[in-house]
C-alpha atoms as a PDB file:
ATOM      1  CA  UNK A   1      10.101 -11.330   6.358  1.00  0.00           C
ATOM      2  CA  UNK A   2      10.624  -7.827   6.773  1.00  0.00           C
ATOM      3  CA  UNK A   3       8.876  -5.699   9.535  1.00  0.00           C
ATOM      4  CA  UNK A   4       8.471  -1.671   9.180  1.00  0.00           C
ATOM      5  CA  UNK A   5       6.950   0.571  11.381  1.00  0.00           C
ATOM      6  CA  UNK A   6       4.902   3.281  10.666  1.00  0.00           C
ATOM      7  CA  UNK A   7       1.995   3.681  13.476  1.00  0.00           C
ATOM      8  CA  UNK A   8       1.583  -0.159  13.227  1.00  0.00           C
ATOM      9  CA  UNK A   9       3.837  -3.478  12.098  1.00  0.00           C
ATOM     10  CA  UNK A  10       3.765  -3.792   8.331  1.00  0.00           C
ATOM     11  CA  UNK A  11       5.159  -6.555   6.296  1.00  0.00           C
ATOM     12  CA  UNK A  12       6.714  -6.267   2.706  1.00  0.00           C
ATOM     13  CA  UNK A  13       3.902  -8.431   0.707  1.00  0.00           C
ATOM     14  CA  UNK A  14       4.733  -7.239  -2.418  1.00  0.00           C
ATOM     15  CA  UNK A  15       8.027  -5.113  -4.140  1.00  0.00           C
ATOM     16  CA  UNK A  16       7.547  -4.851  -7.857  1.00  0.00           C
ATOM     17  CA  UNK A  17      10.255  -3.623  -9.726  1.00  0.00           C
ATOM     18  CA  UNK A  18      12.321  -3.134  -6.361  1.00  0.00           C
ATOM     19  CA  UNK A  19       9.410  -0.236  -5.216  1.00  0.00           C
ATOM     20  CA  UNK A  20       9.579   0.128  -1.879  1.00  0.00           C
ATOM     21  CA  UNK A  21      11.696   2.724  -0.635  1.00  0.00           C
ATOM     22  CA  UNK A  22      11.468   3.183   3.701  1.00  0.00           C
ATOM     23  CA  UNK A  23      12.421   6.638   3.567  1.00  0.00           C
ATOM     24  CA  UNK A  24       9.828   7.953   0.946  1.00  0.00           C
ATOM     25  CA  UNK A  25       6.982   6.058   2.328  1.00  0.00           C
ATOM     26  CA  UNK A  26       8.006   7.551   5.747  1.00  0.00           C
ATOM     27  CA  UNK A  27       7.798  11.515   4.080  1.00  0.00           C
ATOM     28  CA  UNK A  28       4.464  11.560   3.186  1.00  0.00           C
ATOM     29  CA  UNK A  29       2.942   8.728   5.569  1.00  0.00           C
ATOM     30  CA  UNK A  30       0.021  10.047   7.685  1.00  0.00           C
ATOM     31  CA  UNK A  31      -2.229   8.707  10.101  1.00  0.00           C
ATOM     32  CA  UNK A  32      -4.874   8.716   7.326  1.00  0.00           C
ATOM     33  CA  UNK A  33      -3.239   5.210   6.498  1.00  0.00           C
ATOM     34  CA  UNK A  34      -3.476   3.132   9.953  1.00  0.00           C
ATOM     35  CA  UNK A  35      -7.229   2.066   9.283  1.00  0.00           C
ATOM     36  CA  UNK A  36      -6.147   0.017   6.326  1.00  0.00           C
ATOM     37  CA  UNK A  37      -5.016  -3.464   6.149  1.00  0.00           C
ATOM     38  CA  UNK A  38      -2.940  -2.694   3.170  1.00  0.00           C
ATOM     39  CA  UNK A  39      -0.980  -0.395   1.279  1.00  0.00           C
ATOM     40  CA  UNK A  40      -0.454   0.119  -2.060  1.00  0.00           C
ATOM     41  CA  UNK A  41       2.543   2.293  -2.616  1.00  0.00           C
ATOM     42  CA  UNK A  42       3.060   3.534  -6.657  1.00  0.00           C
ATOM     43  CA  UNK A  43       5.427   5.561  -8.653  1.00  0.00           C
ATOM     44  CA  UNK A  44       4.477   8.128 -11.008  1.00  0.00           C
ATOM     45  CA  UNK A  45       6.981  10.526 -12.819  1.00  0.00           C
ATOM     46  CA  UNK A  46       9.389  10.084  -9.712  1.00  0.00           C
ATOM     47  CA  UNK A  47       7.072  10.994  -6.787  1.00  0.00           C
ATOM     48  CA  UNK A  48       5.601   7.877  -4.564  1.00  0.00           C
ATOM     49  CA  UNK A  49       1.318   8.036  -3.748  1.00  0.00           C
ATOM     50  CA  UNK A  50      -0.087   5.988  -1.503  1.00  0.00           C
ATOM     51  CA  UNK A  51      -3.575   3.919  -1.432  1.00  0.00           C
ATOM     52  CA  UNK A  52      -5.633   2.013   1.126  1.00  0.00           C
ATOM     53  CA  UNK A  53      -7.067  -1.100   0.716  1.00  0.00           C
ATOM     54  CA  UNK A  54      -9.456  -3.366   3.039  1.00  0.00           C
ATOM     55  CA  UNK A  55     -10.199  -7.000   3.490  1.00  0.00           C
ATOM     56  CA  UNK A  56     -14.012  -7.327   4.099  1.00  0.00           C
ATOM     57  CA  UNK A  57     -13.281  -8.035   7.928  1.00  0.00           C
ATOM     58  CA  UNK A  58     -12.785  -4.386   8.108  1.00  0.00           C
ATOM     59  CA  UNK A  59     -15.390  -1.796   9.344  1.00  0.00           C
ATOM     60  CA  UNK A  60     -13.713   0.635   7.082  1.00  0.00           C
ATOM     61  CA  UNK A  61     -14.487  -1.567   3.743  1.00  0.00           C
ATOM     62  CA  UNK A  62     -15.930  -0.290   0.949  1.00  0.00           C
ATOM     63  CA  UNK A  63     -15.817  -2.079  -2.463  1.00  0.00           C
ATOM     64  CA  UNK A  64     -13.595   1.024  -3.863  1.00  0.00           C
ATOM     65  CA  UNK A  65     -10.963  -0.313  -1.637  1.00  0.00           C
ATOM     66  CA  UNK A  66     -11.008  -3.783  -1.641  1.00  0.00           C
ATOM     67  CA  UNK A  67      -8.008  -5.633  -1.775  1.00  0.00           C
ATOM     68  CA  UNK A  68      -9.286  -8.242  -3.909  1.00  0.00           C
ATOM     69  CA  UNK A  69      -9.388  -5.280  -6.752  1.00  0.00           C
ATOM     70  CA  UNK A  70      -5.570  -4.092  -6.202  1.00  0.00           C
ATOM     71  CA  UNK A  71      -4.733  -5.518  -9.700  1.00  0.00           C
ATOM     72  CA  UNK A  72      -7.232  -4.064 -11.360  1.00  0.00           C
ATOM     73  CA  UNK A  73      -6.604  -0.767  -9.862  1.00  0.00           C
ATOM     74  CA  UNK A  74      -2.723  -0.866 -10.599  1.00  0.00           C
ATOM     75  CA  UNK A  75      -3.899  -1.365 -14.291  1.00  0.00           C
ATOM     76  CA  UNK A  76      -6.414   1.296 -14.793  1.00  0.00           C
ATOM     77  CA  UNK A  77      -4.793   3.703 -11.998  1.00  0.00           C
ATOM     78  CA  UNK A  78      -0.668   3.535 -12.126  1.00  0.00           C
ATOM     79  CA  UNK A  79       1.275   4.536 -14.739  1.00  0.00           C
ATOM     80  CA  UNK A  80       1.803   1.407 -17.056  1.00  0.00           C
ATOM     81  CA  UNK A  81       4.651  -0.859 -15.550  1.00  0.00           C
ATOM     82  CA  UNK A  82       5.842   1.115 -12.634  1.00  0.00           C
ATOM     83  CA  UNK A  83       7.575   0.148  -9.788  1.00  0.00           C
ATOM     84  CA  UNK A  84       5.342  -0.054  -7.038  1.00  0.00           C
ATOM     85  CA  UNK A  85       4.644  -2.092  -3.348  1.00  0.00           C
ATOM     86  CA  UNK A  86       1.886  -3.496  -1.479  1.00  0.00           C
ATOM     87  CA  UNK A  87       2.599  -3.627   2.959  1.00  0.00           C
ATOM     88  CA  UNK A  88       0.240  -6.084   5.272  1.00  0.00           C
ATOM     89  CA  UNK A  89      -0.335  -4.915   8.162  1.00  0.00           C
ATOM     90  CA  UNK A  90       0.781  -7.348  11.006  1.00  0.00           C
ATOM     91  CA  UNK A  91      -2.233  -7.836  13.068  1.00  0.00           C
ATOM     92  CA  UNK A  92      -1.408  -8.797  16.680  1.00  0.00           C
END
């Protein structure tokens, strides 16, 4: 298991396609992100975006960013078979 830092302890749940790169995540990480309980990282004509998503625990949920619909959003939202990562965070 693999532990990364941003503002809080994330784990690697997910590396499709061998996405995850530390470094570019790091760039364009922002505070904007700590509220989630996952991130969905994507990559789309060589630059990485980044995307929220909630269990239903969270005060922040809304069903647009549900994890439960992280497939379905890769499919209709990411360009088609792109490498791509999804981080827990580590909840103490």
């Amino acid at each position: 298991m693999k532990i990364y830092e941003f503002n809080n302890k994330y784990e690697l749940e997910k590396n499709y396609k061998d996405g995850f790169d530390y470094e570019a995540t790091k760039e364009i990480w922002t505070e904007y992100f700590d509220d989630y309980d996952y991130i969905l990282g994507d990559w789309s004509y060589g630059k990485l975006r980044l995307k929220g998503f909630c269990d239903k625990k969270n005060k922040n949920f809304k069903p647009i960013n549900d994890i439960k619909t992280v497939d379905n959003y890769i499919k209709k939202h990411c360009a088609y078979e792109c490498r791509y990562f999804i981080l827990k965070k580590i909840k103490e």
